[in-house]
Protein backbone atom coordinates (compact mmCIF):
# COMPACT_ATOMS: atom_id res chain seq x y z
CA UNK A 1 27.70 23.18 31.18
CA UNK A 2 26.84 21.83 28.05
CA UNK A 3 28.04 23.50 24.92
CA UNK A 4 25.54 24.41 22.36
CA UNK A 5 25.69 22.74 19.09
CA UNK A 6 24.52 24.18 15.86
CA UNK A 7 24.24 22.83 12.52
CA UNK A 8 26.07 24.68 10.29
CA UNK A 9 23.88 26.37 7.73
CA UNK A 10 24.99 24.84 4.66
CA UNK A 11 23.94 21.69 6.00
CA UNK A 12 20.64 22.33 7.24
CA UNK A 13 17.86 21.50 3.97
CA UNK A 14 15.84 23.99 2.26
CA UNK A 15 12.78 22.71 3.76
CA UNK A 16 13.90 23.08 7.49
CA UNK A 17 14.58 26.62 6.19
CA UNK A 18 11.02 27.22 4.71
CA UNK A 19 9.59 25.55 7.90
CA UNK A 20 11.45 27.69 9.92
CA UNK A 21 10.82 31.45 7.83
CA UNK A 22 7.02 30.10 8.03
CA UNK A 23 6.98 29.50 11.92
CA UNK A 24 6.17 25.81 11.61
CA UNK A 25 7.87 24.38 14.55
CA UNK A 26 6.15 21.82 16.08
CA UNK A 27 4.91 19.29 13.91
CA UNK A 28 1.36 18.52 15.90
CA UNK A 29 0.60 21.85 16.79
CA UNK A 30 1.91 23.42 13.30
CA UNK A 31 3.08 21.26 10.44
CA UNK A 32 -0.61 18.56 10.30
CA UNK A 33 -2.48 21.95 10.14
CA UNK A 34 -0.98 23.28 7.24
CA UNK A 35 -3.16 22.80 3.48
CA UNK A 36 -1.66 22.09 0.38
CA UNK A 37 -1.94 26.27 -0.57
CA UNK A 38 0.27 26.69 2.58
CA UNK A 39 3.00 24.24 1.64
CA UNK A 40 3.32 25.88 -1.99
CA UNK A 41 3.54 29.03 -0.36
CA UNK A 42 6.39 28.27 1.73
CA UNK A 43 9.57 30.07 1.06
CA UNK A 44 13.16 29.90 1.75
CA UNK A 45 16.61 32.37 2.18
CA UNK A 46 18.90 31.33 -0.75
CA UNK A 47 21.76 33.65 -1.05
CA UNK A 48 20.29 36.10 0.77
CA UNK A 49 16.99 36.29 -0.94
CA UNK A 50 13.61 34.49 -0.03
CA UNK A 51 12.43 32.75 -3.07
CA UNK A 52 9.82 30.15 -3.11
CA UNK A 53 10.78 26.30 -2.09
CA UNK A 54 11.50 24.19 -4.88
CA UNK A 55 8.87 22.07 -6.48
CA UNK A 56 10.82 18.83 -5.39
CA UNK A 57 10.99 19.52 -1.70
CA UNK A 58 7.12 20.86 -1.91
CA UNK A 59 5.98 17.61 -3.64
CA UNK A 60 7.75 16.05 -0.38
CA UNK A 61 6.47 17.68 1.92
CA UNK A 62 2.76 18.18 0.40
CA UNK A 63 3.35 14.11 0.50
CA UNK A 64 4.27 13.61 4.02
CA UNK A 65 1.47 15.39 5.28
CA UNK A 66 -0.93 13.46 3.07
CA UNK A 67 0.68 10.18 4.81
CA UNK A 68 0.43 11.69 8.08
CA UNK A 69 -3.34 12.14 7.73
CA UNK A 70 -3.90 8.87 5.15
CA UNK A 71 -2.40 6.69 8.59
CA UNK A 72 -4.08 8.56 10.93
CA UNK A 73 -7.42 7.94 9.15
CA UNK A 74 -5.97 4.36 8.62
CA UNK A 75 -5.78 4.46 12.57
CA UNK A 76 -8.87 6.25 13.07
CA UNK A 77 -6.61 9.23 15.38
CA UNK A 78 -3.51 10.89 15.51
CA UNK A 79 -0.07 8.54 14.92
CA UNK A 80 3.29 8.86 15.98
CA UNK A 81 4.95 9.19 12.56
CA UNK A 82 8.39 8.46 13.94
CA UNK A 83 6.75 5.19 14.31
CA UNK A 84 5.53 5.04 10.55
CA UNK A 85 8.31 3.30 8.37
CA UNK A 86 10.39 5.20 5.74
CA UNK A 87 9.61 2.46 3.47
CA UNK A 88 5.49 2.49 4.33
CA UNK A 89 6.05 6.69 3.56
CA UNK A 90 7.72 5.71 -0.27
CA UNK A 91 5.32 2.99 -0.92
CA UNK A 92 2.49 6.10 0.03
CA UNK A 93 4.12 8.21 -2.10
CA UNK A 94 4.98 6.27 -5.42
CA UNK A 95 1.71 4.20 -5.50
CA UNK A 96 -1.38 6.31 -3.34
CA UNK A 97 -0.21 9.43 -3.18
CA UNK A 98 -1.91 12.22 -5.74
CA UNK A 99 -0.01 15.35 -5.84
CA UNK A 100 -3.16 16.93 -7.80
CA UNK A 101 -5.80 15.99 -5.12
CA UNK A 102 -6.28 18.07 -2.10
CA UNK A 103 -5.32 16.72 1.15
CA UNK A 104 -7.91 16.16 3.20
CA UNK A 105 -6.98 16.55 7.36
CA UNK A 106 -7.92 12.61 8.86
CA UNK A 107 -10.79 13.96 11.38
CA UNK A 108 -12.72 15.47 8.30
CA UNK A 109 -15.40 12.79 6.65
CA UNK A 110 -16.36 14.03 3.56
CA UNK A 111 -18.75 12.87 1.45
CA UNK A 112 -18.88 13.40 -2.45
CA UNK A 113 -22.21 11.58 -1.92
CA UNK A 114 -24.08 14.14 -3.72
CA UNK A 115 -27.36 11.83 -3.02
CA UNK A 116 -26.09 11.47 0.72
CA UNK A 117 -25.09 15.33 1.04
CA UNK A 118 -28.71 16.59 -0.67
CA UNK A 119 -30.18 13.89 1.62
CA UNK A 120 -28.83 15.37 4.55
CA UNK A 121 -30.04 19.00 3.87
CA UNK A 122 -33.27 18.00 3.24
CA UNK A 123 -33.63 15.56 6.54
CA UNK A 124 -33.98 17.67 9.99
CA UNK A 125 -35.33 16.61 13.31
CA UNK A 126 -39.12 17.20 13.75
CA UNK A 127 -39.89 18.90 17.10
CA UNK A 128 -42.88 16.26 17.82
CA UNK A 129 -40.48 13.41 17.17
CA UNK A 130 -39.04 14.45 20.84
CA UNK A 131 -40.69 15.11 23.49
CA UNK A 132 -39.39 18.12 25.94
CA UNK A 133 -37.97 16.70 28.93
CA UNK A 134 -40.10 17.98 32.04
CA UNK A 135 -39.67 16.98 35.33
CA UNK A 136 -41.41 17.40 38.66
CA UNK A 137 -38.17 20.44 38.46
CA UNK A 138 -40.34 23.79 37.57
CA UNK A 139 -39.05 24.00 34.64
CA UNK A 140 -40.97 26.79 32.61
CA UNK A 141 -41.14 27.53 28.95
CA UNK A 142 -40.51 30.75 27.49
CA UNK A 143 -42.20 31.30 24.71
């Protein structure tokens, strides 16, 4: 039987604390969904009270999930960040990174197009452009 091995508490960092008081467990199903409002939110037991995490270990974490999602876009889909190097994660954060921008989840295209985006509301499909797909199937229209 194995015996089981915990950390001792003193040990364990502030934001594995916050992580854990939030419920973020798993980092693909949790942690990638989380927005910048969530990570400032996050708090931690100190002494026996919850007070918020401090700004250093926010600023970390707000950066590691804007690398996450810079090299999945980079990939075009989800990476392995064990993969990622330490070094690729403090080049990200000391030259690209923007602690004031939002971060933006990789599967979401935005546009701040505001030609493209007023283009797009005024462009829909015309009906006559496609013809309705009737086969020698019965097919009846309800009108």
């Amino acid at each position: 039987m194995f015996a089981e091995h915990r950390m001792p508490t003193s040990r364990i960092t502030p934001i594995a604390l916050a992580l854990k008081h939030a419920g973020i467990t798993l980092f693909h199903a949790d942690f990638i969904h989380m927005t910048a409002a969530d990570v400032d939110s996050l708090q931690c037991l100190k002494s026996g009270d919850l007070v918020p995490l401090e700004l250093n270990f926010r600023m970390i974490l707000r950066a590691f999930l804007a690398f996450h999602h810079h090299e999945s876009h980079k990939k075009r889909g989800g990476v392995n960040i064990l993969e990622a190097a330490a070094a690729q994660f403090k080049h990200f954060r000391n030259s690209e990174c923007d602690p004031a921008k939002e971060i933006t989840p990789w599967g979401l295209a935005i546009s701040k197009n505001a030609g493209l985006s007023n283009w797009n509301k005024l462009v829909k499909p015309s009906a006559r452009d496609f013809k309705p797909c009737r086969e020698a199937n019965n097919w009846v229209d309800y009108n």
